[in-house]
PDB file of N, CA and C in Angstrom:
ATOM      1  N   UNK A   1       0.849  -1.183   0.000  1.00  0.00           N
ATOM      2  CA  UNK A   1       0.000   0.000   0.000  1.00  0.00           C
ATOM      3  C   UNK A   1       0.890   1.240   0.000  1.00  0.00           C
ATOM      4  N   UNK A   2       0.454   2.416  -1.137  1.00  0.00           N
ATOM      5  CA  UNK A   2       1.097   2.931  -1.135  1.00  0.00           C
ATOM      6  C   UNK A   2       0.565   4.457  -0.231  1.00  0.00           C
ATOM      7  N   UNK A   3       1.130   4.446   1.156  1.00  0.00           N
ATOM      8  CA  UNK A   3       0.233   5.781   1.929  1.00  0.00           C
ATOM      9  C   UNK A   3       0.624   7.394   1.194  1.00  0.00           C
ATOM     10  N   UNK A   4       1.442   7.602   0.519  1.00  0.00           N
ATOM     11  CA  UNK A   4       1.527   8.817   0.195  1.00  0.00           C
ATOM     12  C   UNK A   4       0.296   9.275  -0.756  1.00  0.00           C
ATOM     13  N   UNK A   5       0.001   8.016  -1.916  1.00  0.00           N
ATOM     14  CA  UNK A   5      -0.464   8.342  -2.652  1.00  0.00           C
ATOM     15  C   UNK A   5      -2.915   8.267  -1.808  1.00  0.00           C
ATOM     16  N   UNK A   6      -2.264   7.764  -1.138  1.00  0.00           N
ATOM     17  CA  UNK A   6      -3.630   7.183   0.020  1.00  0.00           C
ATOM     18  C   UNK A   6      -3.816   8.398   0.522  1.00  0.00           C
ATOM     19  N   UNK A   7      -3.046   8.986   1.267  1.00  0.00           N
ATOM     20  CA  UNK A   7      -3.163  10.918   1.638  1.00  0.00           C
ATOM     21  C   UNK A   7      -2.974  11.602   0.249  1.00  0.00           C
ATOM     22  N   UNK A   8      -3.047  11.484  -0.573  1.00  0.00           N
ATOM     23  CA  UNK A   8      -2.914  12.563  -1.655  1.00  0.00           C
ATOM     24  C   UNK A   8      -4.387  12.333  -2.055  1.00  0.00           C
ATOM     25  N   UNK A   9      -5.245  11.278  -1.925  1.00  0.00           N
ATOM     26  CA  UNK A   9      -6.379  11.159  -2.510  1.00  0.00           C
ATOM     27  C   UNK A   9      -7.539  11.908  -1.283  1.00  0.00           C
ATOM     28  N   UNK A  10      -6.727  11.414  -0.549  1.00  0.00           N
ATOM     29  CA  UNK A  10      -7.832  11.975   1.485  1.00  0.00           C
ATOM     30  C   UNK A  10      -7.781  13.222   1.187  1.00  0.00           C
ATOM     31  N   UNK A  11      -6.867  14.209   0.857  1.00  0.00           N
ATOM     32  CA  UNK A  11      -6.597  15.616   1.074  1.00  0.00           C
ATOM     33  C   UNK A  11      -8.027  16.500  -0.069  1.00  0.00           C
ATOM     34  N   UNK A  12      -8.942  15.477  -0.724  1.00  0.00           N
ATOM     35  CA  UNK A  12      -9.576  16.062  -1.598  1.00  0.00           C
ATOM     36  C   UNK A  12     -10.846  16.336  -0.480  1.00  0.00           C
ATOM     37  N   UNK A  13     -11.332  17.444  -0.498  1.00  0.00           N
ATOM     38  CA  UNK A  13     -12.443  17.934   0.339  1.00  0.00           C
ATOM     39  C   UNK A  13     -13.767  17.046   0.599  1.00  0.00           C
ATOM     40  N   UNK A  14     -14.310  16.483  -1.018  1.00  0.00           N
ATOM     41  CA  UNK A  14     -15.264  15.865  -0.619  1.00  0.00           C
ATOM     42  C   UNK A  14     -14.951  14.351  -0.432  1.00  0.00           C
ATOM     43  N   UNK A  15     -13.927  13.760  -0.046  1.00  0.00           N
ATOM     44  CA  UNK A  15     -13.393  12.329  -0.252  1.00  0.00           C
ATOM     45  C   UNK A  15     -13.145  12.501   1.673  1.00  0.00           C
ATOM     46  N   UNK A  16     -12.404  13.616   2.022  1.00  0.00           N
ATOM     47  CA  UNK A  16     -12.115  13.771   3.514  1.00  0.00           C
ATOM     48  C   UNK A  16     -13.591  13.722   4.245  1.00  0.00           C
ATOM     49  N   UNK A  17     -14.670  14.581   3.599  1.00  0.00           N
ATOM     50  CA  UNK A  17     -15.712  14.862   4.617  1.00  0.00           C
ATOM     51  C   UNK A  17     -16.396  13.470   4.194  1.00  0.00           C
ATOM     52  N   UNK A  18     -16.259  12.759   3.537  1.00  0.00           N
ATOM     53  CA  UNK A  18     -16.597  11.656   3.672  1.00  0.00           C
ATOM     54  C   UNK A  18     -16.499  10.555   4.609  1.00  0.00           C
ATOM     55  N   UNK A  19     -15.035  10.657   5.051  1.00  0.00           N
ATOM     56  CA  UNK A  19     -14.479  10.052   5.858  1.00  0.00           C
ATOM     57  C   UNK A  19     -15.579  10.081   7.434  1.00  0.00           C
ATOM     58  N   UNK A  20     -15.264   8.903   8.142  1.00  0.00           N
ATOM     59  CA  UNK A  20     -15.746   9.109   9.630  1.00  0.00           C
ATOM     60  C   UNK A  20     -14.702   9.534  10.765  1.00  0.00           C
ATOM     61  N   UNK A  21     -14.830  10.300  11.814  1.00  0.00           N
ATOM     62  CA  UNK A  21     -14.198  10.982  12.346  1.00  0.00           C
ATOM     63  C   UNK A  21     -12.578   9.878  12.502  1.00  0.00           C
ATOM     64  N   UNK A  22     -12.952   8.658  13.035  1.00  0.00           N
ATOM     65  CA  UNK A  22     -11.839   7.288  13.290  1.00  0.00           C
ATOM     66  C   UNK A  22     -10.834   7.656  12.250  1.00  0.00           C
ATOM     67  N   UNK A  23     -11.394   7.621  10.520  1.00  0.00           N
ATOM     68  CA  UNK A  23     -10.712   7.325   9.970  1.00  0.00           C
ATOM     69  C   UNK A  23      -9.855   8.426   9.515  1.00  0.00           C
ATOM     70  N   UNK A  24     -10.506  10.080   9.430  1.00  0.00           N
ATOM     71  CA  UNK A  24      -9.439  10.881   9.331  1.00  0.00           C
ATOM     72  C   UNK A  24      -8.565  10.923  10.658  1.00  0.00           C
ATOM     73  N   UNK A  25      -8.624  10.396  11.953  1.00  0.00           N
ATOM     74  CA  UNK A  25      -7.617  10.100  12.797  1.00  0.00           C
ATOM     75  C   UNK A  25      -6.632   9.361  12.325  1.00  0.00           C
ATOM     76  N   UNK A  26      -7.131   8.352  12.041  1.00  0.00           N
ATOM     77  CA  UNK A  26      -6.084   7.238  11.902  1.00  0.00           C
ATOM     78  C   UNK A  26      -5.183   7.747  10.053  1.00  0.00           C
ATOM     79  N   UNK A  27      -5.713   8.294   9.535  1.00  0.00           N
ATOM     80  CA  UNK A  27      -5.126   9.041   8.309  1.00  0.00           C
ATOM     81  C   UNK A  27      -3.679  10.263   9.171  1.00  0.00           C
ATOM     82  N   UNK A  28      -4.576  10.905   9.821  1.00  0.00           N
ATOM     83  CA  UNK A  28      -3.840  11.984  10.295  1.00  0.00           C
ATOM     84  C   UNK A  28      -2.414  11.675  11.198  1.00  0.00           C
ATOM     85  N   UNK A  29      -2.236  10.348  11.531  1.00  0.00           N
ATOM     86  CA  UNK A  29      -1.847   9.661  12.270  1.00  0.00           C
ATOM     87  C   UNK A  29      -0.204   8.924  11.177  1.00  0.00           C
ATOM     88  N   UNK A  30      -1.255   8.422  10.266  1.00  0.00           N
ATOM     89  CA  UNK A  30       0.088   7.839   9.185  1.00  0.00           C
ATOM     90  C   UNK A  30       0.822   8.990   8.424  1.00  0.00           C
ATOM     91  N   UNK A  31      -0.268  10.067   8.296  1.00  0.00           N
ATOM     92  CA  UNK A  31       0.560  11.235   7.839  1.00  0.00           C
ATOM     93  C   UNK A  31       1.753  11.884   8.811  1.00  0.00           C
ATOM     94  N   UNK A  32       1.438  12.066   9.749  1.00  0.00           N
ATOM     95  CA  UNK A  32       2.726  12.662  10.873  1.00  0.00           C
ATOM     96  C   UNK A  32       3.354  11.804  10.358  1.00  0.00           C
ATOM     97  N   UNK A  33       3.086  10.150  11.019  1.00  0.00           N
ATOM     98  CA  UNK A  33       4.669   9.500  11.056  1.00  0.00           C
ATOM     99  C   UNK A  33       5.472   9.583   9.493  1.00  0.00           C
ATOM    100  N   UNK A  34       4.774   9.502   8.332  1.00  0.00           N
ATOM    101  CA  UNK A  34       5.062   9.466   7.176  1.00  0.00           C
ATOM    102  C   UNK A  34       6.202  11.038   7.084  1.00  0.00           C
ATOM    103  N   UNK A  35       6.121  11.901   7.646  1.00  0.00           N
ATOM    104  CA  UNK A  35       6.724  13.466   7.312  1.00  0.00           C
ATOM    105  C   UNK A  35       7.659  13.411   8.741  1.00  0.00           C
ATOM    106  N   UNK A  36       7.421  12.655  10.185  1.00  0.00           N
ATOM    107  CA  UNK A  36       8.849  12.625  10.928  1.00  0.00           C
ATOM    108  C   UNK A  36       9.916  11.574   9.947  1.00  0.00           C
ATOM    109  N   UNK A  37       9.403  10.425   9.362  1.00  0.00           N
ATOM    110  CA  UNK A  37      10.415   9.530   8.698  1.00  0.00           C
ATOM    111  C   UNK A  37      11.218   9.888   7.888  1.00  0.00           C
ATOM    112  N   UNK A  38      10.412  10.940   6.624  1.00  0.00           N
ATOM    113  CA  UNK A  38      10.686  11.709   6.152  1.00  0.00           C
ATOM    114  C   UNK A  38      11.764  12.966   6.496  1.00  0.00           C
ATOM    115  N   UNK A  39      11.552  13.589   7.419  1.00  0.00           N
ATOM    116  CA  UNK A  39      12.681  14.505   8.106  1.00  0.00           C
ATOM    117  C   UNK A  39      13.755  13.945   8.620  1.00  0.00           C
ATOM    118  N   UNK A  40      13.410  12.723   9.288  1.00  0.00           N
ATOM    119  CA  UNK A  40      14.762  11.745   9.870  1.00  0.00           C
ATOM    120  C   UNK A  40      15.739  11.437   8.951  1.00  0.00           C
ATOM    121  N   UNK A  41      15.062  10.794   7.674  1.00  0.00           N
ATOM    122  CA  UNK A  41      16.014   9.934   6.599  1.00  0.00           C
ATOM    123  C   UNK A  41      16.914  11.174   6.013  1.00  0.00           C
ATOM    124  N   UNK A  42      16.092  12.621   5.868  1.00  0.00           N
ATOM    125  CA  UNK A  42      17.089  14.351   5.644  1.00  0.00           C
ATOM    126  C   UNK A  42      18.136  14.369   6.111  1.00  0.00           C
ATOM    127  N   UNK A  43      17.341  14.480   7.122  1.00  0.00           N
ATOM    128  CA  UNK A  43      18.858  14.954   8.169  1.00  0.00           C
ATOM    129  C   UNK A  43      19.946  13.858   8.728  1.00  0.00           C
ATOM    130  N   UNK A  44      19.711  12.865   8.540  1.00  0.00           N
ATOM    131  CA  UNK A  44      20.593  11.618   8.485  1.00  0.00           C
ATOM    132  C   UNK A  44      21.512  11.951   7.263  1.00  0.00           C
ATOM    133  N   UNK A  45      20.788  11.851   6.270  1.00  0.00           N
ATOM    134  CA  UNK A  45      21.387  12.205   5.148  1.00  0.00           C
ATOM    135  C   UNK A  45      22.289  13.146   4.848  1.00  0.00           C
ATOM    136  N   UNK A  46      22.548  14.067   5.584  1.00  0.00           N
ATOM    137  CA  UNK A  46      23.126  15.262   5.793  1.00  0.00           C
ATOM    138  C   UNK A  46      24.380  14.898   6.355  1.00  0.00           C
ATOM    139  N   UNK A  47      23.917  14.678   7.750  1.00  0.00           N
ATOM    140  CA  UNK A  47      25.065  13.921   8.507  1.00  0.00           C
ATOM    141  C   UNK A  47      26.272  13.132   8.073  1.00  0.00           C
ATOM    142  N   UNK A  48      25.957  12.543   7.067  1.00  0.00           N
ATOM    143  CA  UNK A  48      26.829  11.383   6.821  1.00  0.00           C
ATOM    144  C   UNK A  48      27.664  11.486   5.622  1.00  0.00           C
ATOM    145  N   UNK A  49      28.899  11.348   5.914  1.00  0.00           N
ATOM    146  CA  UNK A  49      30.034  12.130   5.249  1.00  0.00           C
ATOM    147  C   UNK A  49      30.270  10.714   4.069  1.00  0.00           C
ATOM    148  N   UNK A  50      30.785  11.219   2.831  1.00  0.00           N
ATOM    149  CA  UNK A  50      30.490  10.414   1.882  1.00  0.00           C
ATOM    150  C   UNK A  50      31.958   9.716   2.327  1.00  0.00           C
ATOM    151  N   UNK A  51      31.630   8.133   1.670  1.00  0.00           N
ATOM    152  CA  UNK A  51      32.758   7.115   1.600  1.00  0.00           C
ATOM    153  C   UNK A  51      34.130   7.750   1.175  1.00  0.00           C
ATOM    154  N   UNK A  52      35.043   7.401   2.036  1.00  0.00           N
ATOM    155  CA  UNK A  52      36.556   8.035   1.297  1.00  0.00           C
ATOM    156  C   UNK A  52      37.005   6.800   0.165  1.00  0.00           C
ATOM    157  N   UNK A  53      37.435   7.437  -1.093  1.00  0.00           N
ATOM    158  CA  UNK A  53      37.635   6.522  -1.841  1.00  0.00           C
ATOM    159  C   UNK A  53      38.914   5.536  -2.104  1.00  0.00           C
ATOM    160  N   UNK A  54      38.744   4.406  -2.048  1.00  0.00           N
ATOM    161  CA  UNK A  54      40.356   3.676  -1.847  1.00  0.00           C
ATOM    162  C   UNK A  54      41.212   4.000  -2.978  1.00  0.00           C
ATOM    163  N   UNK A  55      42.304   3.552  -2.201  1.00  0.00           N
ATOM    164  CA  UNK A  55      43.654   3.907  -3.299  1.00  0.00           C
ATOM    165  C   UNK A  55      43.811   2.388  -3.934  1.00  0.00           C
ATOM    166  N   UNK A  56      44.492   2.711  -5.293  1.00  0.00           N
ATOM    167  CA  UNK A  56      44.427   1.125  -5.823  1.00  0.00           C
ATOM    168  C   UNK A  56      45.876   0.278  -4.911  1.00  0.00           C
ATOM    169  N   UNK A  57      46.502   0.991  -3.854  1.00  0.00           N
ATOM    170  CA  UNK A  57      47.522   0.071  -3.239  1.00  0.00           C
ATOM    171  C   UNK A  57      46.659  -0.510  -1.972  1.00  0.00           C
ATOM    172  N   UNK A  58      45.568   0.104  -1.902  1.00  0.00           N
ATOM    173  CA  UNK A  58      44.904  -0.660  -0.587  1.00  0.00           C
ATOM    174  C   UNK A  58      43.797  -2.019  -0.518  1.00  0.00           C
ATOM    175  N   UNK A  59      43.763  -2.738  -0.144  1.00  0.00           N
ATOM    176  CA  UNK A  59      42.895  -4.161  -0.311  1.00  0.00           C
ATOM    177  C   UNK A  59      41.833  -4.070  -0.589  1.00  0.00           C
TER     178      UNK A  59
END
Protein backbone atom coordinates (compact mmCIF):
# COMPACT_ATOMS: atom_id res chain seq x y z
CA UNK A 1 0.00 0.00 0.00
CA UNK A 2 1.10 2.93 -1.14
CA UNK A 3 0.23 5.78 1.93
CA UNK A 4 1.53 8.82 0.20
CA UNK A 5 -0.46 8.34 -2.65
CA UNK A 6 -3.63 7.18 0.02
CA UNK A 7 -3.16 10.92 1.64
CA UNK A 8 -2.91 12.56 -1.65
CA UNK A 9 -6.38 11.16 -2.51
CA UNK A 10 -7.83 11.98 1.49
CA UNK A 11 -6.60 15.62 1.07
CA UNK A 12 -9.58 16.06 -1.60
CA UNK A 13 -12.44 17.93 0.34
CA UNK A 14 -15.26 15.86 -0.62
CA UNK A 15 -13.39 12.33 -0.25
CA UNK A 16 -12.12 13.77 3.51
CA UNK A 17 -15.71 14.86 4.62
CA UNK A 18 -16.60 11.66 3.67
CA UNK A 19 -14.48 10.05 5.86
CA UNK A 20 -15.75 9.11 9.63
CA UNK A 21 -14.20 10.98 12.35
CA UNK A 22 -11.84 7.29 13.29
CA UNK A 23 -10.71 7.32 9.97
CA UNK A 24 -9.44 10.88 9.33
CA UNK A 25 -7.62 10.10 12.80
CA UNK A 26 -6.08 7.24 11.90
CA UNK A 27 -5.13 9.04 8.31
CA UNK A 28 -3.84 11.98 10.29
CA UNK A 29 -1.85 9.66 12.27
CA UNK A 30 0.09 7.84 9.19
CA UNK A 31 0.56 11.23 7.84
CA UNK A 32 2.73 12.66 10.87
CA UNK A 33 4.67 9.50 11.06
CA UNK A 34 5.06 9.47 7.18
CA UNK A 35 6.72 13.47 7.31
CA UNK A 36 8.85 12.63 10.93
CA UNK A 37 10.42 9.53 8.70
CA UNK A 38 10.69 11.71 6.15
CA UNK A 39 12.68 14.51 8.11
CA UNK A 40 14.76 11.75 9.87
CA UNK A 41 16.01 9.93 6.60
CA UNK A 42 17.09 14.35 5.64
CA UNK A 43 18.86 14.95 8.17
CA UNK A 44 20.59 11.62 8.49
CA UNK A 45 21.39 12.21 5.15
CA UNK A 46 23.13 15.26 5.79
CA UNK A 47 25.07 13.92 8.51
CA UNK A 48 26.83 11.38 6.82
CA UNK A 49 30.03 12.13 5.25
CA UNK A 50 30.49 10.41 1.88
CA UNK A 51 32.76 7.12 1.60
CA UNK A 52 36.56 8.04 1.30
CA UNK A 53 37.64 6.52 -1.84
CA UNK A 54 40.36 3.68 -1.85
CA UNK A 55 43.65 3.91 -3.30
CA UNK A 56 44.43 1.13 -5.82
CA UNK A 57 47.52 0.07 -3.24
CA UNK A 58 44.90 -0.66 -0.59
CA UNK A 59 42.90 -4.16 -0.31
Amino acid sequence: MDIGKLLAKQRKPEVWEALTDGQRERLEVLRRRKLRKKRLKSSTASRVSPARPRLASEP
